[in-house]
PDB file of N, CA and C in Angstrom:
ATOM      1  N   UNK A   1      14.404  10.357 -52.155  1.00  0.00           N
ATOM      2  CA  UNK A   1      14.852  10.172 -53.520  1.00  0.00           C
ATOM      3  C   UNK A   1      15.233   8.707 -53.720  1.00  0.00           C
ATOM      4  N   UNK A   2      14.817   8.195 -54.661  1.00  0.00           N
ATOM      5  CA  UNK A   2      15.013   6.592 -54.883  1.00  0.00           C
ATOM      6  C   UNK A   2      15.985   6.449 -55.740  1.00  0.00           C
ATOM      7  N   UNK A   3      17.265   5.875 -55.734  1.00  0.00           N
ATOM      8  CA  UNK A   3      18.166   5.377 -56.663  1.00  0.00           C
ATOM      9  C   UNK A   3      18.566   4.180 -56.834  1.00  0.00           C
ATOM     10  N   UNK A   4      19.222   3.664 -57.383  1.00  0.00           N
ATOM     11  CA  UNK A   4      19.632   2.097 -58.157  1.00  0.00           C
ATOM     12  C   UNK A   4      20.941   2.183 -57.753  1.00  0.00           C
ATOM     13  N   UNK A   5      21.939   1.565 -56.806  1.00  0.00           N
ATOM     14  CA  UNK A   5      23.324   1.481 -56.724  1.00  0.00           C
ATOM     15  C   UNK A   5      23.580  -0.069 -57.121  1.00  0.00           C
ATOM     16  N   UNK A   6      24.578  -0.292 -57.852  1.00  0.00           N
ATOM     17  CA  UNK A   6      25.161  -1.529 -58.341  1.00  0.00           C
ATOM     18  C   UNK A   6      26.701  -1.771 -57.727  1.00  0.00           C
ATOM     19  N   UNK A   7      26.558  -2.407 -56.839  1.00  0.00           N
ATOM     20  CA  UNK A   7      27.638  -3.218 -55.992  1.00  0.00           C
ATOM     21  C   UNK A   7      28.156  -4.477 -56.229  1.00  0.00           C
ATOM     22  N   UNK A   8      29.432  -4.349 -56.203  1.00  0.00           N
ATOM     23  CA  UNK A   8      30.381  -6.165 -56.693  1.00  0.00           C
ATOM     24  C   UNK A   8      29.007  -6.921 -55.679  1.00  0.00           C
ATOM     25  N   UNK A   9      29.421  -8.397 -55.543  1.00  0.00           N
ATOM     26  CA  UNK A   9      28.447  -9.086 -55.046  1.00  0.00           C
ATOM     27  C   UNK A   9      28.940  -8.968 -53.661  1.00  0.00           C
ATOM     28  N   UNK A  10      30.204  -9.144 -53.670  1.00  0.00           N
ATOM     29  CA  UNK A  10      30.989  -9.438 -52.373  1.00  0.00           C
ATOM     30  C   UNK A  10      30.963  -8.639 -51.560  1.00  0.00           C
ATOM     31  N   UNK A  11      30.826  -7.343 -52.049  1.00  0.00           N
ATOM     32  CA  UNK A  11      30.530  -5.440 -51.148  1.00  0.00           C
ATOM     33  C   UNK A  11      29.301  -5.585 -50.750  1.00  0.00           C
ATOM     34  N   UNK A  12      28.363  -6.096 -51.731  1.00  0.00           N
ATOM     35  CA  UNK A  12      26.844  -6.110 -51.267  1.00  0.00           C
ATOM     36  C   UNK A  12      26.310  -7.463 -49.948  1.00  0.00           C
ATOM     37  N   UNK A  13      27.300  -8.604 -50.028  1.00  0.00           N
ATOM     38  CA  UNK A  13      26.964  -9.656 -49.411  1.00  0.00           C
ATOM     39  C   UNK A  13      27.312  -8.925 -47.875  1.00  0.00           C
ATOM     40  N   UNK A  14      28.780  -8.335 -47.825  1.00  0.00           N
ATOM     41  CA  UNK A  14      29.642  -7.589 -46.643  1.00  0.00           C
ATOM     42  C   UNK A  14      28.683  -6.790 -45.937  1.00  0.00           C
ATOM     43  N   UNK A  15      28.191  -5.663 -46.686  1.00  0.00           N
ATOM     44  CA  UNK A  15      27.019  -4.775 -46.296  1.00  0.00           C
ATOM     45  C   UNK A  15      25.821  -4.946 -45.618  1.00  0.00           C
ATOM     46  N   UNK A  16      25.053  -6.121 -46.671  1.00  0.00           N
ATOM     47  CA  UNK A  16      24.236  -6.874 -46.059  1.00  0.00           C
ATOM     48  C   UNK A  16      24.268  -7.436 -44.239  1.00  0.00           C
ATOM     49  N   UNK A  17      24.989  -7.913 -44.658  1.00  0.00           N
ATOM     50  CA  UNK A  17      25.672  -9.000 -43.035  1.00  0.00           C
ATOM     51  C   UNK A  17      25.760  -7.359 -42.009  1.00  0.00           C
ATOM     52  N   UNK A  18      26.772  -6.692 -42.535  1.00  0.00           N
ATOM     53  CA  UNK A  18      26.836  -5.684 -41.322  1.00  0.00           C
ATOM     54  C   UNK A  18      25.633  -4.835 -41.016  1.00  0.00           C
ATOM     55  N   UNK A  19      24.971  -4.776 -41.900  1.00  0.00           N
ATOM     56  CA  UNK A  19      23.447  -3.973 -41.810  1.00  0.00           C
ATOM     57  C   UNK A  19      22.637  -4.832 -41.074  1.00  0.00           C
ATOM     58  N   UNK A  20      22.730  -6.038 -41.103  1.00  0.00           N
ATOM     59  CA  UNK A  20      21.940  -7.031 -40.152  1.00  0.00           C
ATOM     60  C   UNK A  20      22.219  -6.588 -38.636  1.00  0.00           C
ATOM     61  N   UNK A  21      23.857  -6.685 -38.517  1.00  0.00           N
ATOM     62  CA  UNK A  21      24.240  -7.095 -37.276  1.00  0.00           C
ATOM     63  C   UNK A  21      24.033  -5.741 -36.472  1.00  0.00           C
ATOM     64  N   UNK A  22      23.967  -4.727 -37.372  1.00  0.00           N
ATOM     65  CA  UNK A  22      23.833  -3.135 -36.335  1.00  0.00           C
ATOM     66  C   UNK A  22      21.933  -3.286 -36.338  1.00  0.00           C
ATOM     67  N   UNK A  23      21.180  -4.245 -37.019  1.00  0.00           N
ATOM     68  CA  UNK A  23      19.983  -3.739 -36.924  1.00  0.00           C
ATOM     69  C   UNK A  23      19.532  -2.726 -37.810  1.00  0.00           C
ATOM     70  N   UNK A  24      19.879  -2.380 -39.070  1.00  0.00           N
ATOM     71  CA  UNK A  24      19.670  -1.603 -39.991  1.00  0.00           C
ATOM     72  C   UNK A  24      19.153  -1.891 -41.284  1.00  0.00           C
ATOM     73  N   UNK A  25      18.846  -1.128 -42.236  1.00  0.00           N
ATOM     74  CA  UNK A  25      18.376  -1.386 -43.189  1.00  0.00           C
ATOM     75  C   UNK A  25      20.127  -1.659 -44.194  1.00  0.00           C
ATOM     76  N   UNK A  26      20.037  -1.749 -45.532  1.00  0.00           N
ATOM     77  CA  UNK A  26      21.462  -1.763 -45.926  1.00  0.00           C
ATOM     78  C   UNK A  26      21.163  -0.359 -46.454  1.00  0.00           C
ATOM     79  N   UNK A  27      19.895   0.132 -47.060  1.00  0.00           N
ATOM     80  CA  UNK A  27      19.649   1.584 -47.515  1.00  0.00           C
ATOM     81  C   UNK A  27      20.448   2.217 -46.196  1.00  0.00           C
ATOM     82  N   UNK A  28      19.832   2.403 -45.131  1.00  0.00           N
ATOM     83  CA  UNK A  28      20.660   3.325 -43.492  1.00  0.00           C
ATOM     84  C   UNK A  28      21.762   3.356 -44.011  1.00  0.00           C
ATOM     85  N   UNK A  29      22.370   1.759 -43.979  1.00  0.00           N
ATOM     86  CA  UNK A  29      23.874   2.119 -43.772  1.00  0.00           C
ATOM     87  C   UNK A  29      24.596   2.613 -44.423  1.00  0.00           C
ATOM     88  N   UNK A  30      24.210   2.514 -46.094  1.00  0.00           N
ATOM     89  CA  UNK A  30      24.984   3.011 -47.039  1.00  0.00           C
ATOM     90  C   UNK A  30      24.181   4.877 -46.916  1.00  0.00           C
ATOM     91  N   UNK A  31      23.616   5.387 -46.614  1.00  0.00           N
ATOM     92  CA  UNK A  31      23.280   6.762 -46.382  1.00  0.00           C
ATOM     93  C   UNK A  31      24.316   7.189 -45.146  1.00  0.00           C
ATOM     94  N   UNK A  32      24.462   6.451 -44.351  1.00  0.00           N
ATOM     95  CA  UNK A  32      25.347   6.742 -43.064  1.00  0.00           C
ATOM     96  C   UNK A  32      26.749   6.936 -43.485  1.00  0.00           C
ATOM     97  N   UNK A  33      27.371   5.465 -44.680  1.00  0.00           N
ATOM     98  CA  UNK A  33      28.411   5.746 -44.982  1.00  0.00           C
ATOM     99  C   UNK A  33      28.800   6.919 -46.009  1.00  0.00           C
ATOM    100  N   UNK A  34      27.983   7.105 -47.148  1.00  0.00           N
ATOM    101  CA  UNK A  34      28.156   8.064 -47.622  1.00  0.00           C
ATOM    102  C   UNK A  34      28.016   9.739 -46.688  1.00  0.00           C
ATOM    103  N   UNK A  35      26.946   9.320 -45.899  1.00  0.00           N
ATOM    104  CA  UNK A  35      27.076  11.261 -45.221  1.00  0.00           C
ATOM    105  C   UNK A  35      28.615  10.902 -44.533  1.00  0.00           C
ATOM    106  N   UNK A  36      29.094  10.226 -43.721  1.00  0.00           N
ATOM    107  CA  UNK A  36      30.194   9.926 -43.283  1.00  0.00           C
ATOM    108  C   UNK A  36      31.343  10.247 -44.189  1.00  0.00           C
ATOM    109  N   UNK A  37      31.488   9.929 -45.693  1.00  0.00           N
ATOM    110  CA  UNK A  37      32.443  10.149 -46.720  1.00  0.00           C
ATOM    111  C   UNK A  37      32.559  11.509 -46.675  1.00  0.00           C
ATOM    112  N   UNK A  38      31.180  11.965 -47.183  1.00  0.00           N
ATOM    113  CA  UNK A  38      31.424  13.540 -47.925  1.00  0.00           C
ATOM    114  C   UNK A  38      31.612  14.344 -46.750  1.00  0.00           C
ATOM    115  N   UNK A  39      31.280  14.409 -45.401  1.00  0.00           N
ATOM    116  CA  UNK A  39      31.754  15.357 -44.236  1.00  0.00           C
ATOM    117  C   UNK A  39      33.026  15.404 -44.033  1.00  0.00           C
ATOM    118  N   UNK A  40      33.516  14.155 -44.230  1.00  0.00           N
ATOM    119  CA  UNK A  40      34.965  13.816 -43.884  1.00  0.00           C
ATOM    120  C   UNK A  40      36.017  14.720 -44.709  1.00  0.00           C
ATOM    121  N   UNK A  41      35.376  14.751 -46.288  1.00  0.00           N
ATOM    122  CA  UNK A  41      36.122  15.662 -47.541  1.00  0.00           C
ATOM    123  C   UNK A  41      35.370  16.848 -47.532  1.00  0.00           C
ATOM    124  N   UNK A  42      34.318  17.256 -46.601  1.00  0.00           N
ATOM    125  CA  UNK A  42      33.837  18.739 -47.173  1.00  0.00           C
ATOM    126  C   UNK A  42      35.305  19.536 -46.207  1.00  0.00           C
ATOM    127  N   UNK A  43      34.583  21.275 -46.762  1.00  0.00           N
ATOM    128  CA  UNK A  43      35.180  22.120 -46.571  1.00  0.00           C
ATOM    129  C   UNK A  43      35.707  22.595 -44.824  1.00  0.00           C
ATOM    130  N   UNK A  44      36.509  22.600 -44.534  1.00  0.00           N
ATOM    131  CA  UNK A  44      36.329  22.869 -42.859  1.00  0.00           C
ATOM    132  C   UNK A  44      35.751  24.193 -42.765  1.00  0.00           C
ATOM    133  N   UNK A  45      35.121  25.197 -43.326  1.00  0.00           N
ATOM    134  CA  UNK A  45      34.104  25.778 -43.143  1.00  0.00           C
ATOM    135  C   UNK A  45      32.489  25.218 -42.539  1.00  0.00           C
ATOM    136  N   UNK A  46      32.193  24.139 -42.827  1.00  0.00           N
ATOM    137  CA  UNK A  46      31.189  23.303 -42.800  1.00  0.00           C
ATOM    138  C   UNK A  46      31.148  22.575 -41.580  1.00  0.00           C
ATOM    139  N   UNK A  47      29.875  22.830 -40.606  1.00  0.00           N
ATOM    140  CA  UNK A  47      29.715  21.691 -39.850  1.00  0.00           C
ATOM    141  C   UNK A  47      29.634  20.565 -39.782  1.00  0.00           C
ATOM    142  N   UNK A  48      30.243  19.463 -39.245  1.00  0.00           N
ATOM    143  CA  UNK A  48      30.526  18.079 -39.102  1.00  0.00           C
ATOM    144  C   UNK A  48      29.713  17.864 -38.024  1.00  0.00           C
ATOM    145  N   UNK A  49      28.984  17.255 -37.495  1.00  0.00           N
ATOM    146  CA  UNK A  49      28.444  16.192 -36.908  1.00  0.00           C
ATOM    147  C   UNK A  49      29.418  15.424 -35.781  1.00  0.00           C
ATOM    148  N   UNK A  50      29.597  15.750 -34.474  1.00  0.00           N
ATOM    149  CA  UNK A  50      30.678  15.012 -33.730  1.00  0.00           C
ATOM    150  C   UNK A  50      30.462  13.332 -33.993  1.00  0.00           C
ATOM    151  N   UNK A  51      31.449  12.709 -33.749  1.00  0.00           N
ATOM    152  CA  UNK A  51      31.496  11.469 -34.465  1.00  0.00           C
ATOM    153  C   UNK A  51      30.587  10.498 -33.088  1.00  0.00           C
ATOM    154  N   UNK A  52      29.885  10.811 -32.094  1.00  0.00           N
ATOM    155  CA  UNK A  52      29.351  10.345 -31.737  1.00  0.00           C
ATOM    156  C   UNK A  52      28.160  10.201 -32.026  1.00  0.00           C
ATOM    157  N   UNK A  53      27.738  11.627 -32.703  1.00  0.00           N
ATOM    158  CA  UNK A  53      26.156  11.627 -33.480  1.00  0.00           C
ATOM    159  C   UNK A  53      25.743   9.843 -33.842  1.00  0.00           C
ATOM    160  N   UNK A  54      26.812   9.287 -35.130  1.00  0.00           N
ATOM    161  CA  UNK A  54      26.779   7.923 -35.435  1.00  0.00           C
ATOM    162  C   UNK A  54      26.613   7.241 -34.290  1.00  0.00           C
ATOM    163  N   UNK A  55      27.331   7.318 -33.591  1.00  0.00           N
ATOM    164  CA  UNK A  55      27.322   6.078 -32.633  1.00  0.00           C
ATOM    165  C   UNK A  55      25.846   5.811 -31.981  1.00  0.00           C
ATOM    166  N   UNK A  56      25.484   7.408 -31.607  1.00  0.00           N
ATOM    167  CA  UNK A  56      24.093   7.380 -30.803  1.00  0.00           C
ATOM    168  C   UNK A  56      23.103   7.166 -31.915  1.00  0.00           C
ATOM    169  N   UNK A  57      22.887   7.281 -32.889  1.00  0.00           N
ATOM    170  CA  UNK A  57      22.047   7.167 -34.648  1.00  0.00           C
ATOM    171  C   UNK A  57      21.919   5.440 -34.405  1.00  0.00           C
ATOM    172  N   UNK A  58      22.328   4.528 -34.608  1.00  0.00           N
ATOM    173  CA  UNK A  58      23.205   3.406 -34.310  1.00  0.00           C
ATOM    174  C   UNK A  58      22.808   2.665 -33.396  1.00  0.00           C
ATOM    175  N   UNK A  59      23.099   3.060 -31.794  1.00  0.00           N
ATOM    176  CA  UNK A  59      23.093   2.327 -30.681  1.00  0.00           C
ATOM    177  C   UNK A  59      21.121   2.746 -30.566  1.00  0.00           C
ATOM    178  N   UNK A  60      20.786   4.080 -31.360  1.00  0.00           N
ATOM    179  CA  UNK A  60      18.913   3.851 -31.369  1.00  0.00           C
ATOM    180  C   UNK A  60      18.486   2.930 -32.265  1.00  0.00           C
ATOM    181  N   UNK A  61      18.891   2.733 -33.258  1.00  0.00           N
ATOM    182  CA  UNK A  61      18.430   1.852 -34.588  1.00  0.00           C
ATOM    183  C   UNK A  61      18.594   0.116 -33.722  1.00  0.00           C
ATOM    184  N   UNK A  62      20.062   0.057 -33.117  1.00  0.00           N
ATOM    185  CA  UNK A  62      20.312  -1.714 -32.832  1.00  0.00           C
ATOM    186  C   UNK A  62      19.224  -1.760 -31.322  1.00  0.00           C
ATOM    187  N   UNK A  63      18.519  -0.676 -30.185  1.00  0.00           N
ATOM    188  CA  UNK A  63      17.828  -0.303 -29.220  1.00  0.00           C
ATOM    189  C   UNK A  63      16.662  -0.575 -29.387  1.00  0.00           C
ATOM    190  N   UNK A  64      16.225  -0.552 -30.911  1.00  0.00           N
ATOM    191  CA  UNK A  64      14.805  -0.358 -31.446  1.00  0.00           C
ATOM    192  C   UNK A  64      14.692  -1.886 -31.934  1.00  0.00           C
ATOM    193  N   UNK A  65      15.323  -2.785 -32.220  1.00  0.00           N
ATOM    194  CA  UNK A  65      15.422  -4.018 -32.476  1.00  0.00           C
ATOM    195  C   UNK A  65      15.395  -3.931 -34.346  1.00  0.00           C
ATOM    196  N   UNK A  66      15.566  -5.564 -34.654  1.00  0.00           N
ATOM    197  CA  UNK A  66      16.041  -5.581 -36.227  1.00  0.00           C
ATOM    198  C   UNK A  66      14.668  -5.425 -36.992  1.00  0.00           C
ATOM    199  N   UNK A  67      15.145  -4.733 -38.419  1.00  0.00           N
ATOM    200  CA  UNK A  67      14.213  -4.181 -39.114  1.00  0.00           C
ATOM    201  C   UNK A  67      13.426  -5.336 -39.928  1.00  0.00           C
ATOM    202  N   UNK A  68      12.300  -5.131 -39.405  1.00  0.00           N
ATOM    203  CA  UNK A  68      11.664  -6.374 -40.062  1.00  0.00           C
ATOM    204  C   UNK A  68      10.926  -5.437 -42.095  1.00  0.00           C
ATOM    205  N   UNK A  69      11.658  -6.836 -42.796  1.00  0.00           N
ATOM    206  CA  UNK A  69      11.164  -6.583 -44.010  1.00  0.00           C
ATOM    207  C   UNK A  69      10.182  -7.630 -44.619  1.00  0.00           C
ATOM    208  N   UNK A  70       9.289  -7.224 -45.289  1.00  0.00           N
ATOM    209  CA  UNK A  70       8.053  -7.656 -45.351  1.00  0.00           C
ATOM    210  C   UNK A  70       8.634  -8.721 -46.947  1.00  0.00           C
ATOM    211  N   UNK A  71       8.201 -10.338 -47.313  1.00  0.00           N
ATOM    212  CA  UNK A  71       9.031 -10.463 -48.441  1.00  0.00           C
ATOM    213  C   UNK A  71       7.756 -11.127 -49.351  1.00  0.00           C
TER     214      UNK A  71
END
């Protein structure tokens, strides 16, 4: 699904930089942070994801080397 998010400059510059440094896209990271948000507030009925899932998601993406974008 393709959407349009509009970020201060300064959130988007922050993002940027950290999406570099893990080796990610900034799309990944902001999908990572949001599934990360809403698990955190869903229902404790609901499976969560042990918080290492991320780490290992992560340590494959920075393993696989940086995402080359075509400009």
């Amino acid at each position: 699904m393709a959407m349009t998010a509009r970020l201060p400059d300064e959130l988007a510059r922050r993002g940027r930089r950290y999406a570099a440094e893990l080796g990610v896209s900034l799309n990944a990271l902001l999908a990572i942070a949001l599934r990360e948000y809403l698990d955190a507030r869903a229902p404790t009925l609901r499976v969560v994801p042990p918080p290492s899932a991320l780490a290992q998601a992560i340590a494959y993406r920075v393993q696989a080397g940086p995402v080359r974008r075509k400009r």
